[in-house]
C-alpha atoms as a PDB file:
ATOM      1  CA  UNK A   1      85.703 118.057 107.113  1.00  0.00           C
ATOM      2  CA  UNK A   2      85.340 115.716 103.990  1.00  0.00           C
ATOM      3  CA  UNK A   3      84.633 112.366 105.068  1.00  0.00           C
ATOM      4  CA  UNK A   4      87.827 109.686 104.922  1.00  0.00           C
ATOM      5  CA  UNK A   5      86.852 106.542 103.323  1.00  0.00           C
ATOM      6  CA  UNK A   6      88.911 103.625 103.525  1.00  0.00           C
ATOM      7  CA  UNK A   7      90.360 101.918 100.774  1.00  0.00           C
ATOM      8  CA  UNK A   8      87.866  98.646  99.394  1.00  0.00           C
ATOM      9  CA  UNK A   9      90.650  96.088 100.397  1.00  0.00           C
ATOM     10  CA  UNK A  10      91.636  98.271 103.762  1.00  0.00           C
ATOM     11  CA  UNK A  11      87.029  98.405 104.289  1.00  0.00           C
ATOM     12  CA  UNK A  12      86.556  94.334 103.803  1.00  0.00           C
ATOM     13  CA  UNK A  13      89.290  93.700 106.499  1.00  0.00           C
ATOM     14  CA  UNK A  14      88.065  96.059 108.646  1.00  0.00           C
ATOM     15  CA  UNK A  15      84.426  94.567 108.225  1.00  0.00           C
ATOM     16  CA  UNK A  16      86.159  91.292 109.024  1.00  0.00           C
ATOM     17  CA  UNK A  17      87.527  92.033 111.967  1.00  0.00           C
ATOM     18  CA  UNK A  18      84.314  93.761 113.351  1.00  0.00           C
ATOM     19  CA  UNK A  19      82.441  90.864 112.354  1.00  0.00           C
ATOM     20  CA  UNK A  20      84.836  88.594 114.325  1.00  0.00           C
ATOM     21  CA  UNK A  21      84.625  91.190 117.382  1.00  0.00           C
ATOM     22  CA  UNK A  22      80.634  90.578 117.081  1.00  0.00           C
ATOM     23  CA  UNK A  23      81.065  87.141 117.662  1.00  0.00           C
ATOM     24  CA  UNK A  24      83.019  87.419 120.528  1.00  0.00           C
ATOM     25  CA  UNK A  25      80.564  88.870 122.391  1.00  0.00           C
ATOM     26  CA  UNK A  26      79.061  85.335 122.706  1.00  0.00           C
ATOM     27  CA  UNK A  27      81.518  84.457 125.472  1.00  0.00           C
ATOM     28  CA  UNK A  28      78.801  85.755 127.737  1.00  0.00           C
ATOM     29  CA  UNK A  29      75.411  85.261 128.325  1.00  0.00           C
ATOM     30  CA  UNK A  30      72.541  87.255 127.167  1.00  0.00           C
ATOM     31  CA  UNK A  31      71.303  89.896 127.308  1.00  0.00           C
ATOM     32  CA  UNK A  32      75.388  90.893 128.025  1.00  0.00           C
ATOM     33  CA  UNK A  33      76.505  89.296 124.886  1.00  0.00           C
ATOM     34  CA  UNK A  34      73.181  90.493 122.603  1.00  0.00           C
ATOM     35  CA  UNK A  35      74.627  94.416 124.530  1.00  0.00           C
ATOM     36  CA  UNK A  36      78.354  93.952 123.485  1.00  0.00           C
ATOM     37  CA  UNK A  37      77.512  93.106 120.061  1.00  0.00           C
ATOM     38  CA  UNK A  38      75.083  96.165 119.730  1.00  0.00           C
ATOM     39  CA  UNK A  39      78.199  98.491 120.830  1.00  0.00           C
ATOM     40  CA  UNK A  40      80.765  96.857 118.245  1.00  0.00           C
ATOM     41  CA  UNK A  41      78.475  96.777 115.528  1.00  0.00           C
ATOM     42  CA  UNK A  42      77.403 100.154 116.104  1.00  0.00           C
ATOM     43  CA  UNK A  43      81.030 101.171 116.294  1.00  0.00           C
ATOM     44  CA  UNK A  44      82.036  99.195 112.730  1.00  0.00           C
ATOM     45  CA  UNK A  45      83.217 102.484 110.442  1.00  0.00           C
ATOM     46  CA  UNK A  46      82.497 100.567 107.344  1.00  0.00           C
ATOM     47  CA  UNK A  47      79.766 101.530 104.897  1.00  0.00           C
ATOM     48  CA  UNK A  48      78.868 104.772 105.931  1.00  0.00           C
ATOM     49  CA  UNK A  49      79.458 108.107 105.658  1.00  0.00           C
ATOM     50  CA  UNK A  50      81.371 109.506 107.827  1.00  0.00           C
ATOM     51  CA  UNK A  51      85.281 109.376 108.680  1.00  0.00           C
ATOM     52  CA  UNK A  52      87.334 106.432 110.097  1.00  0.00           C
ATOM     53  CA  UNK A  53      89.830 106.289 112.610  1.00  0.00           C
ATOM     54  CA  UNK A  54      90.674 102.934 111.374  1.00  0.00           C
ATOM     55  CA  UNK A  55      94.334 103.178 112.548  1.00  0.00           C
ATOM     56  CA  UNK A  56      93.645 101.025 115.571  1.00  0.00           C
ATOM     57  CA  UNK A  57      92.570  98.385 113.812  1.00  0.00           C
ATOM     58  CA  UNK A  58      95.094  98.490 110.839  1.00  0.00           C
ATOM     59  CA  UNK A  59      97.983  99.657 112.927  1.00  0.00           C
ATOM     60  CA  UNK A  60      99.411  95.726 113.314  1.00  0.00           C
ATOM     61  CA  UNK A  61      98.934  94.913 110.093  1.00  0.00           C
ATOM     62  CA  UNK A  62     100.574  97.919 108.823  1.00  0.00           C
ATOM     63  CA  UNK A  63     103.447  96.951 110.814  1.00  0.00           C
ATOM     64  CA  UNK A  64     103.211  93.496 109.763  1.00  0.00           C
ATOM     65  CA  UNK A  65     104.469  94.414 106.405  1.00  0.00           C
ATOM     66  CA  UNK A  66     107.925  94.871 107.553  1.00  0.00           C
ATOM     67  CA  UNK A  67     108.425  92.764 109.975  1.00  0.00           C
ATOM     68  CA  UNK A  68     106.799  89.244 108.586  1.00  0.00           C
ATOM     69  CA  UNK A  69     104.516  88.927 111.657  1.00  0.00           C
ATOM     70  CA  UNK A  70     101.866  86.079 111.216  1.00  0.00           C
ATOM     71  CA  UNK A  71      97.997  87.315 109.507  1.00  0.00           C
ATOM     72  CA  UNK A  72      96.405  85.286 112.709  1.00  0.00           C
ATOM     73  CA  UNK A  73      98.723  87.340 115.744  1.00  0.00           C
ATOM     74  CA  UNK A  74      97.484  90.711 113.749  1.00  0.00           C
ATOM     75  CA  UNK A  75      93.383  89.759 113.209  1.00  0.00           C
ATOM     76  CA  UNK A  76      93.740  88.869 116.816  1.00  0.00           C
ATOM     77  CA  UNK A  77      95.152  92.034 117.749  1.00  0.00           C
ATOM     78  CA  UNK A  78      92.742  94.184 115.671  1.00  0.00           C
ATOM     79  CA  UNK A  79      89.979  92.086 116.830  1.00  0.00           C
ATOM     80  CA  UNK A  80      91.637  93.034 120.844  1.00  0.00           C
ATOM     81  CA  UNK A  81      92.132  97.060 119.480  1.00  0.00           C
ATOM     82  CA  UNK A  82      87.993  96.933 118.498  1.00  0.00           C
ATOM     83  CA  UNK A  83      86.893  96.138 122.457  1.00  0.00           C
ATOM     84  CA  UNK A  84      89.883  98.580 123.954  1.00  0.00           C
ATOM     85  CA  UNK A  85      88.814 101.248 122.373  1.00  0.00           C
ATOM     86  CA  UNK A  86      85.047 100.377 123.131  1.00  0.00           C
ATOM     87  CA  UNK A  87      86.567 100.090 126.598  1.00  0.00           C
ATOM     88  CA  UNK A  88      88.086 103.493 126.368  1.00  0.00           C
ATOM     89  CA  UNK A  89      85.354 105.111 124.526  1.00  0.00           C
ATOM     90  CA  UNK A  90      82.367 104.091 127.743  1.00  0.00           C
ATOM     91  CA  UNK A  91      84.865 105.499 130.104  1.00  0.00           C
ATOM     92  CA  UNK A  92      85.241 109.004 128.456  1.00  0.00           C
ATOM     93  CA  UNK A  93      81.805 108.642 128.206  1.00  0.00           C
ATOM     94  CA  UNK A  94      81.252 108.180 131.483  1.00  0.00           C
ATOM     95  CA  UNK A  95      83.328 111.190 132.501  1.00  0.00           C
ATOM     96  CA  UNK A  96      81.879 113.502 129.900  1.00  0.00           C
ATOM     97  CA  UNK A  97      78.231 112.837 131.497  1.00  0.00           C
ATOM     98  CA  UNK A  98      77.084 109.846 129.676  1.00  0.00           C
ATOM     99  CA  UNK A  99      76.100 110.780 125.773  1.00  0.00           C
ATOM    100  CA  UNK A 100      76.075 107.105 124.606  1.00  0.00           C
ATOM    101  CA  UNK A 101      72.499 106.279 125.123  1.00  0.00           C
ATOM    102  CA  UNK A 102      73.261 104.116 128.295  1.00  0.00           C
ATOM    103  CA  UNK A 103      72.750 104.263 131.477  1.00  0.00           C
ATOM    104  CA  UNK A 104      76.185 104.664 133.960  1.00  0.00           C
ATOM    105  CA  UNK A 105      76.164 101.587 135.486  1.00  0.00           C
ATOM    106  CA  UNK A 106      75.224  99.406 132.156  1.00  0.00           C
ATOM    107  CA  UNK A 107      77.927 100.781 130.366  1.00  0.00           C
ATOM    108  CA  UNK A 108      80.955 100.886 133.202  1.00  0.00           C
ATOM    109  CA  UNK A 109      79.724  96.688 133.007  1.00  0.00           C
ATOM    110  CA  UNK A 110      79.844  96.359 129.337  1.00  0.00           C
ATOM    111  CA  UNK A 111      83.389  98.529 129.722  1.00  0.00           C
ATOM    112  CA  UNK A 112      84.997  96.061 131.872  1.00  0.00           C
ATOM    113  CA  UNK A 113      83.532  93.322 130.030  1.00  0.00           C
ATOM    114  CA  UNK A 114      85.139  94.577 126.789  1.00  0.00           C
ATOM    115  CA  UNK A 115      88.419  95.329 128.972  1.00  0.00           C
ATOM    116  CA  UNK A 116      88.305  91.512 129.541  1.00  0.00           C
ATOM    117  CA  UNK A 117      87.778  90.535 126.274  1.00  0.00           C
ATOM    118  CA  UNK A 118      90.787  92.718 124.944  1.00  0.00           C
ATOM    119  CA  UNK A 119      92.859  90.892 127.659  1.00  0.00           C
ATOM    120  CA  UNK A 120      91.785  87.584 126.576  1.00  0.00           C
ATOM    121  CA  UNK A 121      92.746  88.066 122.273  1.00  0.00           C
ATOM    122  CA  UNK A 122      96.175  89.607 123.372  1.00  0.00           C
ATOM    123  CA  UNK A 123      96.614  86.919 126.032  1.00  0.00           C
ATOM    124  CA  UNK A 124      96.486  84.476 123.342  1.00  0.00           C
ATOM    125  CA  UNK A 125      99.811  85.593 122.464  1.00  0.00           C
ATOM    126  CA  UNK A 126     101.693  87.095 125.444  1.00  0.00           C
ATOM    127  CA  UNK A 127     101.993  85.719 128.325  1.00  0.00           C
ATOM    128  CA  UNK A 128     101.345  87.546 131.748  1.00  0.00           C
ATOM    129  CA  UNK A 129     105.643  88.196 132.082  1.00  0.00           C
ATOM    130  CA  UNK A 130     105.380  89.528 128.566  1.00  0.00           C
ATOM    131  CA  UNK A 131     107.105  92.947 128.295  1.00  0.00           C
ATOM    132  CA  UNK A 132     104.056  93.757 126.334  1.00  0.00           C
ATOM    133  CA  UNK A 133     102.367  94.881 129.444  1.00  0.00           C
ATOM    134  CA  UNK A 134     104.877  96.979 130.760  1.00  0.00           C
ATOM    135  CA  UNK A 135     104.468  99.008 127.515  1.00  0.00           C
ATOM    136  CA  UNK A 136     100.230  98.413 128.097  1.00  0.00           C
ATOM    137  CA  UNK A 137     101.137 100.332 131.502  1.00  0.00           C
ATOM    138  CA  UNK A 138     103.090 103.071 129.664  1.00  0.00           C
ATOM    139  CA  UNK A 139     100.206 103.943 127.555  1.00  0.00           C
ATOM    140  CA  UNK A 140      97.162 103.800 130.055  1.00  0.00           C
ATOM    141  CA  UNK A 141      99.224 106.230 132.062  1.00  0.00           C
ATOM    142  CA  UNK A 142      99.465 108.789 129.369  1.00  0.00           C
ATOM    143  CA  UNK A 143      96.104 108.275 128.292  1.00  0.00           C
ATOM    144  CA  UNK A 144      94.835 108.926 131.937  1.00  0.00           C
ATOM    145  CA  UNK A 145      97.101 111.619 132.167  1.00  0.00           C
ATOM    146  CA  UNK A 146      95.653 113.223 129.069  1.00  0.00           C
ATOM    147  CA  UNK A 147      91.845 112.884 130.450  1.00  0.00           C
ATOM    148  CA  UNK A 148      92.409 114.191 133.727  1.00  0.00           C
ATOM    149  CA  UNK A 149      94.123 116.871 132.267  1.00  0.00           C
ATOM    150  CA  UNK A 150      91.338 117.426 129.978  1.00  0.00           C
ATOM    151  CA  UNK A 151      89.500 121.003 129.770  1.00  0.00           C
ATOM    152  CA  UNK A 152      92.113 122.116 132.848  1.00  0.00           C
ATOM    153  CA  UNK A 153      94.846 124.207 129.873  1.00  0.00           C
ATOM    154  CA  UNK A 154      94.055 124.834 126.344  1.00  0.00           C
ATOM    155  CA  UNK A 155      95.244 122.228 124.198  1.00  0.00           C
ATOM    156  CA  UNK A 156      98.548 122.962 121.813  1.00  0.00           C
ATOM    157  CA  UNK A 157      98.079 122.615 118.483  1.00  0.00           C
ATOM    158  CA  UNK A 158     101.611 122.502 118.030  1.00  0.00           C
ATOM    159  CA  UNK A 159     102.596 119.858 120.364  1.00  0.00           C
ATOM    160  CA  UNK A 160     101.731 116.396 118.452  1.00  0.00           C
ATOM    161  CA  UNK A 161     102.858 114.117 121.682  1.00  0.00           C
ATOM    162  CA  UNK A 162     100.082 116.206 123.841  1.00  0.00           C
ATOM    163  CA  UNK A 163      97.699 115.784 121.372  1.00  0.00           C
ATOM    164  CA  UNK A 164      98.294 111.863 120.865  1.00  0.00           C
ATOM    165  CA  UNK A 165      98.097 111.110 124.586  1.00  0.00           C
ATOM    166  CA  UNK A 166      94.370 110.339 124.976  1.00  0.00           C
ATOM    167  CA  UNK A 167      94.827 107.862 121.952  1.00  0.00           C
ATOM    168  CA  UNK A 168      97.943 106.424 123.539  1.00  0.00           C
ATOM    169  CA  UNK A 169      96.474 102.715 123.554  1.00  0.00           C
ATOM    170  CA  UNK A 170      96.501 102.702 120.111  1.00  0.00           C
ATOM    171  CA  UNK A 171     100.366 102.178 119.862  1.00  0.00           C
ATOM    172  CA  UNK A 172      99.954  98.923 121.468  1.00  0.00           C
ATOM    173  CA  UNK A 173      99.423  96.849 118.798  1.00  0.00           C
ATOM    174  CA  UNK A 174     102.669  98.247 117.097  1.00  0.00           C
ATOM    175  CA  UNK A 175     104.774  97.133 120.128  1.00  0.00           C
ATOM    176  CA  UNK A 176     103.139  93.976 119.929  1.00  0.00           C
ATOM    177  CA  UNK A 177     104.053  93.233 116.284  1.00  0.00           C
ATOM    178  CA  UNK A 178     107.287  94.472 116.709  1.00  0.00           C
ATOM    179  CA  UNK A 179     107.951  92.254 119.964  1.00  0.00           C
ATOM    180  CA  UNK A 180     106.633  89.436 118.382  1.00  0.00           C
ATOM    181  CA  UNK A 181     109.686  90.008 115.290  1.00  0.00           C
ATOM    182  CA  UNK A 182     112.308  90.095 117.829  1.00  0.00           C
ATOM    183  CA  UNK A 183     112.506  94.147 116.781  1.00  0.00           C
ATOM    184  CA  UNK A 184     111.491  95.605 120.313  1.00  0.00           C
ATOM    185  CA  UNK A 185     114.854  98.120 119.346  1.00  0.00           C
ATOM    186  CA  UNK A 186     111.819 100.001 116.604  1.00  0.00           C
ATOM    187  CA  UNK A 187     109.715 100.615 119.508  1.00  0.00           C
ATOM    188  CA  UNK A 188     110.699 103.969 120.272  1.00  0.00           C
ATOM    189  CA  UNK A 189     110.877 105.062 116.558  1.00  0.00           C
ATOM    190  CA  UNK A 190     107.378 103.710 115.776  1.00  0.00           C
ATOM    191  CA  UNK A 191     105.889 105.375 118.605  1.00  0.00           C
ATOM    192  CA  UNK A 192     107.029 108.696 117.800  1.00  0.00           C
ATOM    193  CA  UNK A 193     105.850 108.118 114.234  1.00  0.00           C
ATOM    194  CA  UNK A 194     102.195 106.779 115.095  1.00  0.00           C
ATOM    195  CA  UNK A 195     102.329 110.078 117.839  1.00  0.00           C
ATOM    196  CA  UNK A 196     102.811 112.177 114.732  1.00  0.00           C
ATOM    197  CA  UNK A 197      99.609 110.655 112.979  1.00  0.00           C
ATOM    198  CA  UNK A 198      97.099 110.115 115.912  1.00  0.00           C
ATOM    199  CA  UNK A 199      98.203 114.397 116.747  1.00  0.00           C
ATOM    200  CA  UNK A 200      97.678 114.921 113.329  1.00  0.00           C
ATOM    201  CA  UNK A 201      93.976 112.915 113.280  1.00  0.00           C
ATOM    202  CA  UNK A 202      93.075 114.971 116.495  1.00  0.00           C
ATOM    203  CA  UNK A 203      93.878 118.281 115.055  1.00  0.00           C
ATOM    204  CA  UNK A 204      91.712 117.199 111.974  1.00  0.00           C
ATOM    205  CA  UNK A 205      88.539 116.027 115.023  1.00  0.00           C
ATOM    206  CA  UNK A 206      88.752 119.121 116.776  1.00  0.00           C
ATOM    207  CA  UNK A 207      88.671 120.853 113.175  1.00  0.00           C
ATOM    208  CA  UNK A 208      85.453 119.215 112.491  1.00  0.00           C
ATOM    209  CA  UNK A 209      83.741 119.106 115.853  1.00  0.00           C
ATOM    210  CA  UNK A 210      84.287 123.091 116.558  1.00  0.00           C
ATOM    211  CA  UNK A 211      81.102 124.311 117.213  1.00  0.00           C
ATOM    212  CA  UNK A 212      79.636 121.434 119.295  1.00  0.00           C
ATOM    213  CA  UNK A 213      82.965 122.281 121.253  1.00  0.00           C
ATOM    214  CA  UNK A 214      82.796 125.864 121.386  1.00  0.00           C
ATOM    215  CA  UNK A 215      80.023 126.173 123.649  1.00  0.00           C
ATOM    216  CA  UNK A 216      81.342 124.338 126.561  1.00  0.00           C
ATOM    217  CA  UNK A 217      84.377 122.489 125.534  1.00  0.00           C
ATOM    218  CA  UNK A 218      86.376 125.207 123.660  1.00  0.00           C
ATOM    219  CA  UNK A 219      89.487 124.565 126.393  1.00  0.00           C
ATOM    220  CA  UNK A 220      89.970 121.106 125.023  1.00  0.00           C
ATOM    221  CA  UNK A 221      89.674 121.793 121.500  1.00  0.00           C
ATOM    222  CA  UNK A 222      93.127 122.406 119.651  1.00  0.00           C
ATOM    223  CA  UNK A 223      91.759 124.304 116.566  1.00  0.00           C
ATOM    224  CA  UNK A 224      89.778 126.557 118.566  1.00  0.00           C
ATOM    225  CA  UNK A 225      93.419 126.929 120.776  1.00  0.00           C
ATOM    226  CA  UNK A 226      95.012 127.821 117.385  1.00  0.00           C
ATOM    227  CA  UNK A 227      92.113 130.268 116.471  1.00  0.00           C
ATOM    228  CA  UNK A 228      92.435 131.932 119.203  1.00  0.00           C
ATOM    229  CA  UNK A 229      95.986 132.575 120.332  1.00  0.00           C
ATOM    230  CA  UNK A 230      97.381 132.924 116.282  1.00  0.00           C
ATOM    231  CA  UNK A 231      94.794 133.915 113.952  1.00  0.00           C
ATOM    232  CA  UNK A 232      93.013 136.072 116.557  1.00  0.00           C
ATOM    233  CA  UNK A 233      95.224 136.603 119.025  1.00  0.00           C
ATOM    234  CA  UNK A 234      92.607 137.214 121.407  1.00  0.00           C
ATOM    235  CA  UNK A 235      93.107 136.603 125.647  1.00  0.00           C
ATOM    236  CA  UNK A 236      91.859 133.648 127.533  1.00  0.00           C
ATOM    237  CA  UNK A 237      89.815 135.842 129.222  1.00  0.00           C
ATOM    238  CA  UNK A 238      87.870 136.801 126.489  1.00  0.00           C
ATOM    239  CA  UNK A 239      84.889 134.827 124.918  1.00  0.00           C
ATOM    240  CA  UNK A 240      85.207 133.302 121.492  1.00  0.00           C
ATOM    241  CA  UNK A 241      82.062 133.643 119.629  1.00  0.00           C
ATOM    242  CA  UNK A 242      80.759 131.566 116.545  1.00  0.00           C
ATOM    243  CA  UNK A 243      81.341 134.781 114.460  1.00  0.00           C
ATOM    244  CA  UNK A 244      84.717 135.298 115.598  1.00  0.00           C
ATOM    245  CA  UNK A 245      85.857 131.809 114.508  1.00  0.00           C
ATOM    246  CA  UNK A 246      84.251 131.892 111.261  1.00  0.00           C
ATOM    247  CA  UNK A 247      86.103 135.434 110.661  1.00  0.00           C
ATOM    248  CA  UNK A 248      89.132 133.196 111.942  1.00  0.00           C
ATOM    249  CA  UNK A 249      88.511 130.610 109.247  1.00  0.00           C
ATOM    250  CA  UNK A 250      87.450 132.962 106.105  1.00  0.00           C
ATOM    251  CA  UNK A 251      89.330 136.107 106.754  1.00  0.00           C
ATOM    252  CA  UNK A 252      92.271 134.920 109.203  1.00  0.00           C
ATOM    253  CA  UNK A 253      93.497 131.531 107.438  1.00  0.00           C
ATOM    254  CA  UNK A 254      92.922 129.723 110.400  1.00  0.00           C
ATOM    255  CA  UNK A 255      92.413 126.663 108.329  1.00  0.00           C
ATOM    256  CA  UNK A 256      95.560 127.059 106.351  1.00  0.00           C
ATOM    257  CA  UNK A 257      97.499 127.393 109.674  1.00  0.00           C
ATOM    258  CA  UNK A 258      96.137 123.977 110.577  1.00  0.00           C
ATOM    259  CA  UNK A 259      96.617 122.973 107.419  1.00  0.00           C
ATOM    260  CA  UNK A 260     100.559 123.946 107.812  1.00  0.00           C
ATOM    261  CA  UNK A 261     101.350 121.684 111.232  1.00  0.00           C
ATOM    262  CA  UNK A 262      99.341 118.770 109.541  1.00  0.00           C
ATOM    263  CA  UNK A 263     101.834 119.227 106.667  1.00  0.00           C
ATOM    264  CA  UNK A 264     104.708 119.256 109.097  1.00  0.00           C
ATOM    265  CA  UNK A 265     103.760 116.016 110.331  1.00  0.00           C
ATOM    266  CA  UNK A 266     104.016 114.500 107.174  1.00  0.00           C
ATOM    267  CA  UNK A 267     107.489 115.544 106.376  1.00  0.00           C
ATOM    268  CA  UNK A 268     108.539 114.547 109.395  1.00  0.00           C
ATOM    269  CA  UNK A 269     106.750 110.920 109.104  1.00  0.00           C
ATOM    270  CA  UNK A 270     108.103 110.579 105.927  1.00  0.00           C
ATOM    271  CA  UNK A 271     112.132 111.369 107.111  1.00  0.00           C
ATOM    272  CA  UNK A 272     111.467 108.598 109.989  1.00  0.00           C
ATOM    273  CA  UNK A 273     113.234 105.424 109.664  1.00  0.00           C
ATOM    274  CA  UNK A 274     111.796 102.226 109.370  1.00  0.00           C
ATOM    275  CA  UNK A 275     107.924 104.088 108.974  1.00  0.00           C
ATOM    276  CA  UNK A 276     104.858 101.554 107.917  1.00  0.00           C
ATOM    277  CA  UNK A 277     103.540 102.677 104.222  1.00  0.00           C
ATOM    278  CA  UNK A 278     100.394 102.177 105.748  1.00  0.00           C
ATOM    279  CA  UNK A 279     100.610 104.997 108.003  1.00  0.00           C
ATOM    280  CA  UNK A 280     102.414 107.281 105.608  1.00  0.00           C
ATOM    281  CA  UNK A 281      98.699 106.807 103.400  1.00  0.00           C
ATOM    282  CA  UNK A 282      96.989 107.091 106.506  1.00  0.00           C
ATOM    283  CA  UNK A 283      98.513 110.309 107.209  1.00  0.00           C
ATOM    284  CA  UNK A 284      98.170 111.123 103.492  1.00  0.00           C
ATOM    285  CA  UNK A 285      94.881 110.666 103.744  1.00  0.00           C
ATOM    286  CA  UNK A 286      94.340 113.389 106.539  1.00  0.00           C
ATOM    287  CA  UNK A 287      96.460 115.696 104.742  1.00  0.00           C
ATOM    288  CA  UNK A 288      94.286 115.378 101.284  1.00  0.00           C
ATOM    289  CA  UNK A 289      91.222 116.231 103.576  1.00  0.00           C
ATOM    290  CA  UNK A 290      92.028 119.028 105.245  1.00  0.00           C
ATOM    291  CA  UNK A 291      93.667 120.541 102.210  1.00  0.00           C
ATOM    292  CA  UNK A 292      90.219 119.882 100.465  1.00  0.00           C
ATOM    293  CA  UNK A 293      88.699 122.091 103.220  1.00  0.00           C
ATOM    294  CA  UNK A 294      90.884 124.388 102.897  1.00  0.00           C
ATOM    295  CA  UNK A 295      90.081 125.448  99.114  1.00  0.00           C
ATOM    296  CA  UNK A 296      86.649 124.323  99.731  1.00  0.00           C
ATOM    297  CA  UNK A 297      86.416 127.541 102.169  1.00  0.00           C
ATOM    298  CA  UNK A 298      88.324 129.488  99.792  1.00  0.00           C
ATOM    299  CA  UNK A 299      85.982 128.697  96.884  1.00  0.00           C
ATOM    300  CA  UNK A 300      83.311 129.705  99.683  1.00  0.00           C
ATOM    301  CA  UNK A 301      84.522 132.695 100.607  1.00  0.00           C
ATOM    302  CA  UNK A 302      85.128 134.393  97.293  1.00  0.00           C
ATOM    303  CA  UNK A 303      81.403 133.353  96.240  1.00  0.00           C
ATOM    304  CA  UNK A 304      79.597 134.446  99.404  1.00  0.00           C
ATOM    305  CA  UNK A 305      81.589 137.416  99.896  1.00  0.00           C
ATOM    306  CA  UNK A 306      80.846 139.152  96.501  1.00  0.00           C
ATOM    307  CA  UNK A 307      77.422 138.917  97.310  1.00  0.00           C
ATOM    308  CA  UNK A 308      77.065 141.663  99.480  1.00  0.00           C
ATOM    309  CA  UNK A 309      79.603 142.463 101.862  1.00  0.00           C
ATOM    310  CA  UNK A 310      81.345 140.018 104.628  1.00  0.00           C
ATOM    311  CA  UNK A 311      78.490 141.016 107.339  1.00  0.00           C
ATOM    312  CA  UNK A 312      76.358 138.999 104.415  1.00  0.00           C
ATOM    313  CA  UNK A 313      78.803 136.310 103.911  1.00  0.00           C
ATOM    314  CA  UNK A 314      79.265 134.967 107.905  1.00  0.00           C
ATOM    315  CA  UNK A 315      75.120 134.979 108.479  1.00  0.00           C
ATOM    316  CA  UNK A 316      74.991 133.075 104.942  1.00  0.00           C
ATOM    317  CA  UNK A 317      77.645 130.727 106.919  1.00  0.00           C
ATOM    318  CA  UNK A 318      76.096 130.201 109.967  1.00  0.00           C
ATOM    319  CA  UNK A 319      73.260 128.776 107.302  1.00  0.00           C
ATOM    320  CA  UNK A 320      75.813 125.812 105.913  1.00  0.00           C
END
């Protein structure tokens, strides 16, 4: 999938509120703090190839924008959204077998050290009786319902709340901003909006990581879901082979059926009430990369395929 860049002025914030995260790995001693600092810095999406989920930490100041809400509560909240979803990440991690480079018990510590520190830059703001929490409580349940679930049923393409759940923690830094303004009655909206997005950035993932998934991990993969039950419309009992999805993505217009719900998403963003511009770009900016996938295969498969047949064309693939 083509890379997604963030804008310059969306990349120096960003790099500013990694750099801050960095430093507040100094709150404990080394070689902790010198460990916590390798993960966030390692983590910082800025300056390299490859794509960004940077809606965490842009999510409150998106929301800002409408609502007023002070520069310091959102850094603070980005700098919090950088060590949850370091948090988050060494637990999957630790469920999926361990593919970090660390060992299990180093990186469940640095996990609930990076829990704490989250705790600690939202606790600057909201008190323990803050209804914050209750919303904190809301979202770790759906995200632990999502990775328990995990690999059990085939994940839907076509159902965007499913698909958000294991990011679920992200929408906590819109429910903070919008606490903060005294506009806790947006809530509900923004959450279905930023569910529409964080679906819509999952469907582009498992677009991108289908072949590491499709040896072991095709069950949690909704592309390979969508190749299989609609362009193929093969049964679960069968095995999906590398060839078989490629003929699903050249010959079947797999990609242009993914294509079409990630277009859905963004018409329905777009008629939601009270939606952050920022996310409306963000989505944008999935939209513009799939689409460039999808005539990038086209271009592919009309120049491959008049060389000599489409037996020719998917072993020229399995070269790219």
């Amino acid at each position: 999938m083509k890379t997604v860049q963030a804008e310059p002025d969306v990349a120096r914030e960003i790099a500013g509120v990694f750099a801050e995260a960095a430093a507040g790995a100094d709150a404990y001693p080394e070689p902790l703090g010198a460990l916590l600092r390798g993960l966030v810095l390692r983590a910082d999406p800025t300056g390299r190839d490859r794509k960004s989920n940077y809606i965490a930490f842009m999510l409150p100041s998106w929301i800002a924008e409408q609502t007023g809400t002070s520069p310091a509560l959102c850094r603070d909240l980005a700098v919090g959204n950088v060590y949850a979803m370091l948090h988050f990440f060494l637990l999957d991690d630790a469920m999926d077998g361990g593919d970090a480079g660390m060992e299990g018990r180093s990186a469940l510590a640095a996990g609930q050290l990076l829990h704490a520190l989250f705790i600690e830059r939202y606790g600057r703001h909201y008190t323990p009786d803050s209804p914050l929490w209750a919303y904190y409580r809301t979202y770790l349940a759906e995200w632990a319902a999502a990775v328990s679930d995990e690999g059990l049923r085939r994940a839907d393409p076509r159902a965007p709340r499913a698909l958000a759940r294991k990011s679920a923690p992200v929408k906590l830094g819109a429910a903070a901003v919008l606490l903060a303004a005294g506009l806790s009655e947006r809530i509900v909206d923004a959450e279905a909006a930023i569910e529409l997005t964080l679906a819509s950035l999952q469907l582009a993932d498992d677009w991108a990581d289908w072949r590491d998934d499709l040896p072991g991990e095709e069950r949690s993969n909704a592309f390979l879901t969508l190749v299989r039950r609609e362009s193929l419309a093969m049964p679960d009992d069968q095995p999906l082979q590398e060839r078989s999805v490629l003929q699903a993505i050249y010959r079947k217009g797999a990609l242009e059926q993914l294509a079409s719900i990630v277009l859905g998403h963004a018409e329905r963003l777009s008629a939601m009430p009270n939606v952050a511009p920022g996310l409306i770009r963000f989505q944008q900016d999935i939209v513009a990369g799939i689409l460039s996938d999808v005539r990038s295969a086209r271009e592919t498969t009309d120049k491959l395929a008049s060389g000599g047949g489409f037996s020719y064309f998917l072993s020229k693939m399995k070269e790219l």
